[in-house]
PDB file of N, CA and C in Angstrom:
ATOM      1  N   UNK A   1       0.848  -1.166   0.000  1.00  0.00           N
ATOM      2  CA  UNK A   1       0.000   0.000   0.000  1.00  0.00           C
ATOM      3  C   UNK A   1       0.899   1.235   0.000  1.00  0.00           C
ATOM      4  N   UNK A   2       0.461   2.080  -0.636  1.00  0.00           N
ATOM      5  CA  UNK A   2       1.186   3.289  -0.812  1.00  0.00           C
ATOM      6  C   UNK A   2       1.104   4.314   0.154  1.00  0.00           C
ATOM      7  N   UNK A   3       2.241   5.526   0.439  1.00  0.00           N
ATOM      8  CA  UNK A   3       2.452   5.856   1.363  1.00  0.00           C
ATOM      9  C   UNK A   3       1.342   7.201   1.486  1.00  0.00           C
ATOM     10  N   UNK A   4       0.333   7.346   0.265  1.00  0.00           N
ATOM     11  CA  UNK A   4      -0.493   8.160  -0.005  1.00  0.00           C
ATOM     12  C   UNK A   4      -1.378   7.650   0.474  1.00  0.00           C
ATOM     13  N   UNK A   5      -1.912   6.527  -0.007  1.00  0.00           N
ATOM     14  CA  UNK A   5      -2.800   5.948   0.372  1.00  0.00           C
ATOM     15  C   UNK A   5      -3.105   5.263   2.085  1.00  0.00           C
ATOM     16  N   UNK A   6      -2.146   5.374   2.651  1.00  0.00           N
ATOM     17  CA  UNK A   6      -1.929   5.275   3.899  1.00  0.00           C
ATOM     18  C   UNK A   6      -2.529   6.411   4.903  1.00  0.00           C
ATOM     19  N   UNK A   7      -1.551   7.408   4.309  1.00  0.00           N
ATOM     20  CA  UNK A   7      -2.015   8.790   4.888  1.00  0.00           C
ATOM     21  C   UNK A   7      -3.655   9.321   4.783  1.00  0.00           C
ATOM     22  N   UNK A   8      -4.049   8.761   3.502  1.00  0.00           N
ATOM     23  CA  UNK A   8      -5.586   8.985   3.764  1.00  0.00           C
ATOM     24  C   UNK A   8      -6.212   8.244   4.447  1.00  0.00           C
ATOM     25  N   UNK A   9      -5.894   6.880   4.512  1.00  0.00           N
ATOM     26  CA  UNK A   9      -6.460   5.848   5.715  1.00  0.00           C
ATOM     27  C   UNK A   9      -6.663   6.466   7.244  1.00  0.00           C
ATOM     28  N   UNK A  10      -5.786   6.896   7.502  1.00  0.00           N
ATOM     29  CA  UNK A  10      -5.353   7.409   9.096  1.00  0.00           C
ATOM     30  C   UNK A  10      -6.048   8.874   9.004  1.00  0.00           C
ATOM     31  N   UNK A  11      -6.390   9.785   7.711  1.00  0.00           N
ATOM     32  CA  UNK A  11      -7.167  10.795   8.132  1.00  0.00           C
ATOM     33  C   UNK A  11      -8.557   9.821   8.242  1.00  0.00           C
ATOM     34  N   UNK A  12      -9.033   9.315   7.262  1.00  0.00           N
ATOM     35  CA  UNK A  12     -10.431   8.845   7.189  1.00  0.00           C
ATOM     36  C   UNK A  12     -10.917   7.978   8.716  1.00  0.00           C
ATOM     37  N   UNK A  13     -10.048   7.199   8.873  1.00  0.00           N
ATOM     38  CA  UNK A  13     -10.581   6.206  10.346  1.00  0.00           C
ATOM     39  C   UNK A  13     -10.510   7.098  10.902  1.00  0.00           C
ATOM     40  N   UNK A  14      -9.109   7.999  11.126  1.00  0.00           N
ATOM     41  CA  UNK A  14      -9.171   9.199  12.560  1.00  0.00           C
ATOM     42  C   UNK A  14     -10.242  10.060  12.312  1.00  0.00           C
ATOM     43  N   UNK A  15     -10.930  10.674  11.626  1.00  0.00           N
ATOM     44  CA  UNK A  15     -11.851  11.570  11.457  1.00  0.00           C
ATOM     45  C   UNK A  15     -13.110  11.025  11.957  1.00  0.00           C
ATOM     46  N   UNK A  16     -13.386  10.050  11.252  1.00  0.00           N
ATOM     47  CA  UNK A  16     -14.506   9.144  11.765  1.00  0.00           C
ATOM     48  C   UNK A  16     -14.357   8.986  13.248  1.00  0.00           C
ATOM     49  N   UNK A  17     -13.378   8.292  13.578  1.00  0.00           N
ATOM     50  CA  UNK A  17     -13.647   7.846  15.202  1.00  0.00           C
ATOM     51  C   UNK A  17     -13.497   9.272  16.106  1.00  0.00           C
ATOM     52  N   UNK A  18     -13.291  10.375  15.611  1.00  0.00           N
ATOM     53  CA  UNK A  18     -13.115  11.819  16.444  1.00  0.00           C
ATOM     54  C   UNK A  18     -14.615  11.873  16.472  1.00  0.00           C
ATOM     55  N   UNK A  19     -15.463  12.419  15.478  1.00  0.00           N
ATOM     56  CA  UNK A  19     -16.428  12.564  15.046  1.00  0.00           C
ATOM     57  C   UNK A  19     -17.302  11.875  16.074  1.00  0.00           C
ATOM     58  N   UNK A  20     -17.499  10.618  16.048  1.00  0.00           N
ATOM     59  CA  UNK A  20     -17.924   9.487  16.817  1.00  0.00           C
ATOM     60  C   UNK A  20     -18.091   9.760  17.971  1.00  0.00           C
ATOM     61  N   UNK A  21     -16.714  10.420  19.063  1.00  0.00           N
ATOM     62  CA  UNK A  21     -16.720  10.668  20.261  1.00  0.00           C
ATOM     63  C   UNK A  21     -17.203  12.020  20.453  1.00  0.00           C
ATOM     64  N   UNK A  22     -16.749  12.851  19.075  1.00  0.00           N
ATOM     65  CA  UNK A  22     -17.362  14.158  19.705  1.00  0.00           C
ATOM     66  C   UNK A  22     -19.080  14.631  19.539  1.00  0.00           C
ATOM     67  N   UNK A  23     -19.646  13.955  18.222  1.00  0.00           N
ATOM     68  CA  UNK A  23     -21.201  13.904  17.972  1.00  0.00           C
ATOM     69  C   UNK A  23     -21.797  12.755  18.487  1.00  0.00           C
ATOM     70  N   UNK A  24     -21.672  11.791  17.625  1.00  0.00           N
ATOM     71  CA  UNK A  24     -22.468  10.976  17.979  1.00  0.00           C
ATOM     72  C   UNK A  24     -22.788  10.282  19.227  1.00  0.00           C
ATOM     73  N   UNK A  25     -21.769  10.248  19.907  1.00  0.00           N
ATOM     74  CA  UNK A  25     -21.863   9.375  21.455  1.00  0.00           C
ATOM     75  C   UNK A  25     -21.951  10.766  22.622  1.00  0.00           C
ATOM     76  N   UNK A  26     -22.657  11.988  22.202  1.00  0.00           N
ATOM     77  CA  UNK A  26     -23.217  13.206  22.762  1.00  0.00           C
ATOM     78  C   UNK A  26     -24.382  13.463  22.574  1.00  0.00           C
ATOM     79  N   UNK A  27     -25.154  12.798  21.463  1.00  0.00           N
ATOM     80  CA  UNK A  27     -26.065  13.081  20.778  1.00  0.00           C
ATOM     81  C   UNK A  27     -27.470  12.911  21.924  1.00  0.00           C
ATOM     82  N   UNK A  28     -27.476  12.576  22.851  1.00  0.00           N
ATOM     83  CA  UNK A  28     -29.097  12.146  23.684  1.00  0.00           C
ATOM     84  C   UNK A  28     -28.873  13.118  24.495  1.00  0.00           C
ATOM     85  N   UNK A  29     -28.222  14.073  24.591  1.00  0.00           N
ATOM     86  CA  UNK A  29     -28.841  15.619  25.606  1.00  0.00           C
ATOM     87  C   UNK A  29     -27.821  15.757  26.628  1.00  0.00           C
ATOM     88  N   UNK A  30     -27.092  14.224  26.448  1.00  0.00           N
ATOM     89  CA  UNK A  30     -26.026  14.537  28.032  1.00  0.00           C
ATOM     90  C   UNK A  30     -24.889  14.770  27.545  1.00  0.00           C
ATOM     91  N   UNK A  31     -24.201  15.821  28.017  1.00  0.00           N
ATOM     92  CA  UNK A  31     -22.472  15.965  27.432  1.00  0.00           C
ATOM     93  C   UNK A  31     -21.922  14.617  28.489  1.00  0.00           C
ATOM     94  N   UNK A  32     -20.755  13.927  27.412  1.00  0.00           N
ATOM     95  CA  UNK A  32     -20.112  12.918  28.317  1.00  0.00           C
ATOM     96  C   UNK A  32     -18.864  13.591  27.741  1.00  0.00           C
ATOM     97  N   UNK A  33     -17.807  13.952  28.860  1.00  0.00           N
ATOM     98  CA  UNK A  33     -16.484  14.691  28.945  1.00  0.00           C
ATOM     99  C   UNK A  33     -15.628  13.866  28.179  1.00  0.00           C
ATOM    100  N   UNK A  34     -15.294  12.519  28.824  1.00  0.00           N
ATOM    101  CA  UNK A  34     -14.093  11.976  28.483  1.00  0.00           C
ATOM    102  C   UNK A  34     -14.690  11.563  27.151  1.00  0.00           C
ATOM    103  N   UNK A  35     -15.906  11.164  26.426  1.00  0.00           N
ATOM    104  CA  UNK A  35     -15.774  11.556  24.592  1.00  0.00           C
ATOM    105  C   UNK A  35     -15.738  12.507  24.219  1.00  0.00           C
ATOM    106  N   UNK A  36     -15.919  13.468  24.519  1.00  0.00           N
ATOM    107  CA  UNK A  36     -15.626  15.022  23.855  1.00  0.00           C
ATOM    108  C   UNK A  36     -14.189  14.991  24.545  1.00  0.00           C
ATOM    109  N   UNK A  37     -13.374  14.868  24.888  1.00  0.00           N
ATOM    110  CA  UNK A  37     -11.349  14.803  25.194  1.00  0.00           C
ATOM    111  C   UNK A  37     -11.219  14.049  24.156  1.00  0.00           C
ATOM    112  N   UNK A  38     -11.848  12.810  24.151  1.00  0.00           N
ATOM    113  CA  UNK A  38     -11.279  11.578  23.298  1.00  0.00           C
ATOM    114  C   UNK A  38     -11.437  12.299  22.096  1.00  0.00           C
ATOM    115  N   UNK A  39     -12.161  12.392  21.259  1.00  0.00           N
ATOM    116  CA  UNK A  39     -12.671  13.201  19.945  1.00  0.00           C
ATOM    117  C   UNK A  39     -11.716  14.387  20.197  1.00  0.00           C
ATOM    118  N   UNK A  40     -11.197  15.121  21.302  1.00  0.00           N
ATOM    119  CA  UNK A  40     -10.564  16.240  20.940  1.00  0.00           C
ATOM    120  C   UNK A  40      -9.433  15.716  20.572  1.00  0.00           C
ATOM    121  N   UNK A  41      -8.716  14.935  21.544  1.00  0.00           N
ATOM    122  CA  UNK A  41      -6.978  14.343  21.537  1.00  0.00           C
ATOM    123  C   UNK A  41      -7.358  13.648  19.934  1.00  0.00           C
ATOM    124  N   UNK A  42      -8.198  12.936  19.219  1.00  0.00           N
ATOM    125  CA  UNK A  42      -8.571  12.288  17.901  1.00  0.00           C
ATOM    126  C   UNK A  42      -7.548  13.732  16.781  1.00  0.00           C
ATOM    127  N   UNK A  43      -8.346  14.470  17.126  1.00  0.00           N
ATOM    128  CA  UNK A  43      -8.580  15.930  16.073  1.00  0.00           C
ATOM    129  C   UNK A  43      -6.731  16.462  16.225  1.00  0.00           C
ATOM    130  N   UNK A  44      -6.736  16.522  17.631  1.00  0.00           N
ATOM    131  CA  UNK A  44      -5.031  16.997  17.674  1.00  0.00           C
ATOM    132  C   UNK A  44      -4.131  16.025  17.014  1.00  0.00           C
ATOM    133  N   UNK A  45      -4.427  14.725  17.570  1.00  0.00           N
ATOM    134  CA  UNK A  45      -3.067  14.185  16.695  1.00  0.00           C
ATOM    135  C   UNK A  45      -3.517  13.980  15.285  1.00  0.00           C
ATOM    136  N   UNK A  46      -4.537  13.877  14.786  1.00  0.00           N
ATOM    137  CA  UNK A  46      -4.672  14.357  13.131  1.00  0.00           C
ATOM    138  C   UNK A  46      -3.795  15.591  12.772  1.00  0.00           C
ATOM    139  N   UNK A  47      -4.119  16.617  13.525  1.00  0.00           N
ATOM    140  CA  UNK A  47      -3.599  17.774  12.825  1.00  0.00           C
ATOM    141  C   UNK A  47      -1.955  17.554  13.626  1.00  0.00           C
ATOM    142  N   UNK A  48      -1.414  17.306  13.956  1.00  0.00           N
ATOM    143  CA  UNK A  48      -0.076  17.378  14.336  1.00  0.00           C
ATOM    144  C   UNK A  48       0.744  16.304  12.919  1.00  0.00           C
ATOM    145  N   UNK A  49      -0.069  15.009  12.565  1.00  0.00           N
ATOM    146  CA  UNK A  49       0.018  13.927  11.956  1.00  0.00           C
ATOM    147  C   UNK A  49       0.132  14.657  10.198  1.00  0.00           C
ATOM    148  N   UNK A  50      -0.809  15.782  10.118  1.00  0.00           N
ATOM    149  CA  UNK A  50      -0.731  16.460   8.976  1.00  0.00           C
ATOM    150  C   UNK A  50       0.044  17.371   8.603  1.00  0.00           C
ATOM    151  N   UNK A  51       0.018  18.201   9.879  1.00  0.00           N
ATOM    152  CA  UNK A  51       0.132  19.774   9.573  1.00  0.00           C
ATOM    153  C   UNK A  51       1.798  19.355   9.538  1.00  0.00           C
ATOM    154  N   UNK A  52       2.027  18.440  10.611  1.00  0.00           N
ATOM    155  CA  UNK A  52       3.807  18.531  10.182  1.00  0.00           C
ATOM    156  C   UNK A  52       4.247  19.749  11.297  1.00  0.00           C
ATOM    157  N   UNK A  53       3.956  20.085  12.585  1.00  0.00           N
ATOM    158  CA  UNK A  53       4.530  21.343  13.032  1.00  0.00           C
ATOM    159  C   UNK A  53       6.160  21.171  13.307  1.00  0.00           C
ATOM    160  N   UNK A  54       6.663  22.093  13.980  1.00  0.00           N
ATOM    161  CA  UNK A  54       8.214  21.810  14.047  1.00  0.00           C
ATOM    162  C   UNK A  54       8.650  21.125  15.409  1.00  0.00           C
ATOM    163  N   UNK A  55       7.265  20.775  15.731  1.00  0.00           N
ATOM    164  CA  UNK A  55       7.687  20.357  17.431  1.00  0.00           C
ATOM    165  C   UNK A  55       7.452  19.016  16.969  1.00  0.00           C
ATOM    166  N   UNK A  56       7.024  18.223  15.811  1.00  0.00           N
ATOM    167  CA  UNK A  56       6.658  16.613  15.667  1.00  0.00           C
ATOM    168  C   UNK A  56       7.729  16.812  14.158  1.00  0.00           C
ATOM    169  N   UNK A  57       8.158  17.674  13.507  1.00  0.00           N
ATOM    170  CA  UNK A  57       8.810  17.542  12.679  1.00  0.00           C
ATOM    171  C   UNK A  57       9.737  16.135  12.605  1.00  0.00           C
ATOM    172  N   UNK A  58      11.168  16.490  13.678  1.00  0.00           N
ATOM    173  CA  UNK A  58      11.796  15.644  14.394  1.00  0.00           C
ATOM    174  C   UNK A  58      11.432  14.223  14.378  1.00  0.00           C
ATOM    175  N   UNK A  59      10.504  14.295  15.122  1.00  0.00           N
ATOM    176  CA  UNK A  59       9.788  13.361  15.603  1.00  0.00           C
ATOM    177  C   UNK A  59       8.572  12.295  14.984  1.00  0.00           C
ATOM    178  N   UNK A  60       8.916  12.012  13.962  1.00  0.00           N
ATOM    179  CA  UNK A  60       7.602  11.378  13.584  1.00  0.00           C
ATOM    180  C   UNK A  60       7.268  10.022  14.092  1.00  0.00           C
ATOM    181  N   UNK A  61       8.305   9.389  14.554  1.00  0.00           N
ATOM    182  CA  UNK A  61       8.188   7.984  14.927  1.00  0.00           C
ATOM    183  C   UNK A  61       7.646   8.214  16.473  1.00  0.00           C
ATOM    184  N   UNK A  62       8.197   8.836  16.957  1.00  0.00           N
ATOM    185  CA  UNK A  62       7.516   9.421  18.222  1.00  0.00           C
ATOM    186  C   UNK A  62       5.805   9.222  18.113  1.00  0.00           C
ATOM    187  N   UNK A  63       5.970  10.349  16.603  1.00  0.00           N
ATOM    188  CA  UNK A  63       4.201  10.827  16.625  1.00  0.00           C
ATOM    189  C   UNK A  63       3.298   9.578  16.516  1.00  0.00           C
ATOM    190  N   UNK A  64       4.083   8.463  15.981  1.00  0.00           N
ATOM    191  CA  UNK A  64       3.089   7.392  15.470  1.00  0.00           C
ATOM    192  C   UNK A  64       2.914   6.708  16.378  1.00  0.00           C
ATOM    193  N   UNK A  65       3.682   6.434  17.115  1.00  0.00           N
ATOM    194  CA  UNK A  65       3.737   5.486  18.729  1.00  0.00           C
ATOM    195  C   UNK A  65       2.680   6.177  19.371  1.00  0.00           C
ATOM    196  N   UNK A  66       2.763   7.821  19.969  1.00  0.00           N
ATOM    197  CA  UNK A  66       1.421   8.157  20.689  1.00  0.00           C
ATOM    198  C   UNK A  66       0.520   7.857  19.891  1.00  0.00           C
ATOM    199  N   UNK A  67      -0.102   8.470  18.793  1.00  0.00           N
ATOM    200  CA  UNK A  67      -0.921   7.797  18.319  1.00  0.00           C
ATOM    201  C   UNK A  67      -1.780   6.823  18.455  1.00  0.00           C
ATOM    202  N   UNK A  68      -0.541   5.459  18.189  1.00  0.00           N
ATOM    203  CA  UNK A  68      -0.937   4.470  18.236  1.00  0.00           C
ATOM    204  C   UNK A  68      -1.495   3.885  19.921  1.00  0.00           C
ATOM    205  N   UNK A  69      -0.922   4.526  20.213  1.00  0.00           N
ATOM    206  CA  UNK A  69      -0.962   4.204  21.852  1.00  0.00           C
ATOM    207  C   UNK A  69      -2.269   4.815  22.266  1.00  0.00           C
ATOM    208  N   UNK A  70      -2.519   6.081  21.880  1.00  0.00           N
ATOM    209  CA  UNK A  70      -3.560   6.789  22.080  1.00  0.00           C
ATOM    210  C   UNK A  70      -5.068   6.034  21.672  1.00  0.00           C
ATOM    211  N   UNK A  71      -5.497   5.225  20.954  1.00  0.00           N
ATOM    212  CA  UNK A  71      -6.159   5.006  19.472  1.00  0.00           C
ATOM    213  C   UNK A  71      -6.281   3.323  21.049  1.00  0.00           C
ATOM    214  N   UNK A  72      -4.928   2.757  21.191  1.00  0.00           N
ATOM    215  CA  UNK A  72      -5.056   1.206  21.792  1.00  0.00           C
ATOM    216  C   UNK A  72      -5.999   1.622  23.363  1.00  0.00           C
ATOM    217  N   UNK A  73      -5.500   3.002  23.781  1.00  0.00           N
ATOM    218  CA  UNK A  73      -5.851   2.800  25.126  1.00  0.00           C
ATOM    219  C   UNK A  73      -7.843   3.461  25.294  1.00  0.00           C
ATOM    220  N   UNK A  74      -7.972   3.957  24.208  1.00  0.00           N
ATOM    221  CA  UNK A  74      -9.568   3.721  23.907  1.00  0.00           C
ATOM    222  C   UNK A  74     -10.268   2.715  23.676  1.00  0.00           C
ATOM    223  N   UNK A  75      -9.347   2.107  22.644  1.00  0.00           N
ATOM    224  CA  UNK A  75      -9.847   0.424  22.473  1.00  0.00           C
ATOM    225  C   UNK A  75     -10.087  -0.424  24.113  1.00  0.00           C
ATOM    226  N   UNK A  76      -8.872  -0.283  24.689  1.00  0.00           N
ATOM    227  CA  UNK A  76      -8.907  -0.922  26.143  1.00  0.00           C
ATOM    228  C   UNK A  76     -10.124  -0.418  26.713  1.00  0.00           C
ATOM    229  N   UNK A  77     -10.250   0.891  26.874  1.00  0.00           N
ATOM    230  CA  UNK A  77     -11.116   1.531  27.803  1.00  0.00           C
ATOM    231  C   UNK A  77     -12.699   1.322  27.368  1.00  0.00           C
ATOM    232  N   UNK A  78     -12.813   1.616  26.128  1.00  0.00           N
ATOM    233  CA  UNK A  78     -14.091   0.694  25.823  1.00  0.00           C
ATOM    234  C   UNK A  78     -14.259  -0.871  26.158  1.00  0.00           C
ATOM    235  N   UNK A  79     -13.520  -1.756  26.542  1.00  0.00           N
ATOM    236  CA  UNK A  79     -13.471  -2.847  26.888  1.00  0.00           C
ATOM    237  C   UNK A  79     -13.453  -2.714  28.104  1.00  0.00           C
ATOM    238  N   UNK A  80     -13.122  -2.457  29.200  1.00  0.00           N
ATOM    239  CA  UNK A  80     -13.222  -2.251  30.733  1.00  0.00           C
ATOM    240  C   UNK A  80     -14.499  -1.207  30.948  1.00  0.00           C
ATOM    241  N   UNK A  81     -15.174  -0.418  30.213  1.00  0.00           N
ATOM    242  CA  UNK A  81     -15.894   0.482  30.491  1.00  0.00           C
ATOM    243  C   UNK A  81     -17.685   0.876  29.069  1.00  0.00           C
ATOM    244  N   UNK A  82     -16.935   0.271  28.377  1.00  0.00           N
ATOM    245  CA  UNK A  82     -18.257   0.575  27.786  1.00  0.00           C
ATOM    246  C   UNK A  82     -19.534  -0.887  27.368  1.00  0.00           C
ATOM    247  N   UNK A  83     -20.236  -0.779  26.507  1.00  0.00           N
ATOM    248  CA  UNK A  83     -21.570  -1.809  26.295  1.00  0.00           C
ATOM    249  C   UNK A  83     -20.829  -2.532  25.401  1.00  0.00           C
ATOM    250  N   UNK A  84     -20.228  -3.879  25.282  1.00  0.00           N
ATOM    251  CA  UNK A  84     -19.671  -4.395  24.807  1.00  0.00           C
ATOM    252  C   UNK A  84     -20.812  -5.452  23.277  1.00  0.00           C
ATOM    253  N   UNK A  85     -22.068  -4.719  23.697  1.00  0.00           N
ATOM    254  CA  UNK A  85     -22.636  -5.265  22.626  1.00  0.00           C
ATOM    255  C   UNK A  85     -23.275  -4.358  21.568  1.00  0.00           C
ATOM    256  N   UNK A  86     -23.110  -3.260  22.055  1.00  0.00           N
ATOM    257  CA  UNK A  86     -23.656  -1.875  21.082  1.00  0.00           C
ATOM    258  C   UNK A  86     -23.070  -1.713  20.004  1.00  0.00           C
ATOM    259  N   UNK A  87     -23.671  -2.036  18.961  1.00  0.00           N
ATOM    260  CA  UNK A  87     -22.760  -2.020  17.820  1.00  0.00           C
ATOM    261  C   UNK A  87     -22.086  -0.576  16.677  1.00  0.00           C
ATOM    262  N   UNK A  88     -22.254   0.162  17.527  1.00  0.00           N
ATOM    263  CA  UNK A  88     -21.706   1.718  17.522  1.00  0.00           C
ATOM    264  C   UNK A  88     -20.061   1.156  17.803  1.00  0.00           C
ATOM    265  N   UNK A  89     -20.503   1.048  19.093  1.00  0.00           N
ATOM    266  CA  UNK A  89     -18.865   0.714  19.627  1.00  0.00           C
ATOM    267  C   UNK A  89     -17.809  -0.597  18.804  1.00  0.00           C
ATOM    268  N   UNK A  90     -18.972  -1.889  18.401  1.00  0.00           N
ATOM    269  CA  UNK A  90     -18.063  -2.782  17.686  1.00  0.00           C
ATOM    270  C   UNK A  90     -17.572  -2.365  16.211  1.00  0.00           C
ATOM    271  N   UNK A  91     -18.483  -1.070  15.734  1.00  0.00           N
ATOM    272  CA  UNK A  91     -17.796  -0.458  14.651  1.00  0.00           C
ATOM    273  C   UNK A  91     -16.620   0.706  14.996  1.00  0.00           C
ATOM    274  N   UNK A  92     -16.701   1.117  15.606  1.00  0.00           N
ATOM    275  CA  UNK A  92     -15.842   2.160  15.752  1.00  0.00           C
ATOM    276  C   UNK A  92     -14.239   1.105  16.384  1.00  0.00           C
ATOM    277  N   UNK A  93     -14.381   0.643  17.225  1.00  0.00           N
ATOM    278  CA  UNK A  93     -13.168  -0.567  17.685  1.00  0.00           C
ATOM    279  C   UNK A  93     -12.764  -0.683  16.583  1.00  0.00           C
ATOM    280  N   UNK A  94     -13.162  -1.424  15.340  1.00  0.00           N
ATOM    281  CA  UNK A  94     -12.818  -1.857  13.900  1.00  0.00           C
ATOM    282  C   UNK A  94     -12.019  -0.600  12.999  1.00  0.00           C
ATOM    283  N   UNK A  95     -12.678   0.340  13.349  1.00  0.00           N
ATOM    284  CA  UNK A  95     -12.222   1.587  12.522  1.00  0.00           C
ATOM    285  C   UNK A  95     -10.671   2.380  13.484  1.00  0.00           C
ATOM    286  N   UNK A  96     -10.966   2.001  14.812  1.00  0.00           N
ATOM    287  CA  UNK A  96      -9.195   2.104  15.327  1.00  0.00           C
ATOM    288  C   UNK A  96      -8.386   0.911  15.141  1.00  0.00           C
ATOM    289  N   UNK A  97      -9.043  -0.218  15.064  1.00  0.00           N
ATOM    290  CA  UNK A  97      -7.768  -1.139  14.680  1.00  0.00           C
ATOM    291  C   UNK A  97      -7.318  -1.018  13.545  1.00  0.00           C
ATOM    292  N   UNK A  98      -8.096  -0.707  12.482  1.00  0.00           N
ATOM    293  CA  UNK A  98      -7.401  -0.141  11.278  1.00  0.00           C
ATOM    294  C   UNK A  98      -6.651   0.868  11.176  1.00  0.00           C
ATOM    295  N   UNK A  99      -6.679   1.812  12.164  1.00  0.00           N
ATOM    296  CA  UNK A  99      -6.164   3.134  12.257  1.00  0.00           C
ATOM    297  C   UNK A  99      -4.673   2.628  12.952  1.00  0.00           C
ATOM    298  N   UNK A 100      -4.764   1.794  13.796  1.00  0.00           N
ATOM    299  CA  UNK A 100      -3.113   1.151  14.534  1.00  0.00           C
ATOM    300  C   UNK A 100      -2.595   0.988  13.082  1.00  0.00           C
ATOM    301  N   UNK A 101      -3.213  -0.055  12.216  1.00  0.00           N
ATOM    302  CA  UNK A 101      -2.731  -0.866  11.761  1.00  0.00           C
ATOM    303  C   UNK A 101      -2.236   0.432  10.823  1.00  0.00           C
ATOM    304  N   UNK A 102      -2.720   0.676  10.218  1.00  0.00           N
ATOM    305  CA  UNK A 102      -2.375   2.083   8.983  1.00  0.00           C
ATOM    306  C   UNK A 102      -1.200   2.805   9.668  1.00  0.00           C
ATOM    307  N   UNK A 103      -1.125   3.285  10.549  1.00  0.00           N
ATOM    308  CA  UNK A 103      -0.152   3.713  11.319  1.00  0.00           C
ATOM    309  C   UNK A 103       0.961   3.127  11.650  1.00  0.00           C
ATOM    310  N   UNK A 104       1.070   1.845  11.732  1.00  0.00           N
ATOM    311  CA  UNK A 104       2.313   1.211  12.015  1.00  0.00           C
ATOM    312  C   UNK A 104       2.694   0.812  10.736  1.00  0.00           C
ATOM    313  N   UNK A 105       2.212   0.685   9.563  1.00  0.00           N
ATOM    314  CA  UNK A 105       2.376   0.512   8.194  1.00  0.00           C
ATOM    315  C   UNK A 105       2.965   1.581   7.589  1.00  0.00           C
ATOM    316  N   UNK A 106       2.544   2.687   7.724  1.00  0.00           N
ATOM    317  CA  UNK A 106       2.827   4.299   7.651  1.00  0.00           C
ATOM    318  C   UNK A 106       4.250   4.783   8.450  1.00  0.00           C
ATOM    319  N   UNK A 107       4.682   4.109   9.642  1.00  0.00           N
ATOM    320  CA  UNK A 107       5.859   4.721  10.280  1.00  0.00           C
ATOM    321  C   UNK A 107       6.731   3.388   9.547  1.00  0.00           C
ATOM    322  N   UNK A 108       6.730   2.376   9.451  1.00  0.00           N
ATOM    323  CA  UNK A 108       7.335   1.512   8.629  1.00  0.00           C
ATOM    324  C   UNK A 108       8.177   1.969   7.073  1.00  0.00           C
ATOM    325  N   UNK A 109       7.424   2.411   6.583  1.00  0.00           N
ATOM    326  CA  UNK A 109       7.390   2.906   5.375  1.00  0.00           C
ATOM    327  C   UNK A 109       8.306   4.308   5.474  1.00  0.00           C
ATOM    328  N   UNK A 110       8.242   5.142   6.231  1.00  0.00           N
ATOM    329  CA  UNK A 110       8.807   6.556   6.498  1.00  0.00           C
ATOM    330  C   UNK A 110       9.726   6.120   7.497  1.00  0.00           C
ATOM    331  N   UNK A 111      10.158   5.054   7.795  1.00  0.00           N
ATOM    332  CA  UNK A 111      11.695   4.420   8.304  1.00  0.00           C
ATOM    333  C   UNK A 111      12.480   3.856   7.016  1.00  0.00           C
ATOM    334  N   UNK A 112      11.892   3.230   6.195  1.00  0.00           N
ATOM    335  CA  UNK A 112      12.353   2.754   4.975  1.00  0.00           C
ATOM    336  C   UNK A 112      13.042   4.028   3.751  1.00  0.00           C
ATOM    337  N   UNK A 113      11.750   5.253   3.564  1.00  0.00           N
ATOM    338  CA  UNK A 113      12.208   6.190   3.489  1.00  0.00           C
ATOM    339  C   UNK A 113      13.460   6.817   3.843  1.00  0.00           C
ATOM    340  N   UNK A 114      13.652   7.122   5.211  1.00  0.00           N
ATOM    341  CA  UNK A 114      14.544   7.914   5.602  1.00  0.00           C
ATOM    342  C   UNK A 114      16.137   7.072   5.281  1.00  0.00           C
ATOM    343  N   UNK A 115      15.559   5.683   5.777  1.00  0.00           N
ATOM    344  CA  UNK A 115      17.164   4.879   5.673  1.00  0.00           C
ATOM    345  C   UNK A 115      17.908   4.891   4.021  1.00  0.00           C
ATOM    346  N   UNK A 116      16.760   4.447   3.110  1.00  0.00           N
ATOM    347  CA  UNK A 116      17.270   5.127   1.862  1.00  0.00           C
ATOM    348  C   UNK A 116      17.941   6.397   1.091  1.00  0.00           C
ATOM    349  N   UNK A 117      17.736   7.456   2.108  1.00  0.00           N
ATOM    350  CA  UNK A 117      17.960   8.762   1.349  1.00  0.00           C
ATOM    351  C   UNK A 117      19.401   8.740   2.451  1.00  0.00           C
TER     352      UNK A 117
END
């Protein structure tokens, strides 16, 4: 898979699963905090993941590990904490494991990169 096609993977799942925490799992009248954080921290490391600033410049392997780490410890936390049969949640789980997976495919690839040049 290409390193384009990667990068749109990880906007598309990340957008979706931000989205997810910040609308949809708000949507019945009650604000729930830690999905509106989750959906926020979603939105930041997108834009850090894009924008390229000079503080993740450096750092991209860094960036992909939080990320990834970020993305696993929702997965966990929906498993210790949420309706394990709501199928909101068994889609969205699916759409971060793809998002690990794109991501560790993606820092793979931009290690291969760098060692070449």
């Amino acid at each position: 898979m290409s390193q384009s096609t990667l990068r749109t993977v990880i906007l598309v799942t990340g957008a979706i699963t931000a989205l997810i925490h910040l609308v949809l799992l708000n949507l019945g009248g009650k604000l729930f905090p830690l999905f509106i954080l989750n959906g926020l921290g979603y939105l930041a490391l997108l834009g850090a993941f894009y924008f390229n600033p000079s503080i993740v410049a450096t750092r991209r392997g860094l960036l992909h590990w939080v990320f990834m780490g970020f993305t696993a410890v929702t997965i966990l936390g929906w498993f210790l904490l949420g309706d394990l049969s709501d199928p909101l949640g068994i889609i969205t789980k699916i759409d971060e494991v793809v998002l690990i997976v794109a991501l560790w495919l993606h820092m793979g690839q931009e290690r291969q990169s760098a060692a070449a040049a």
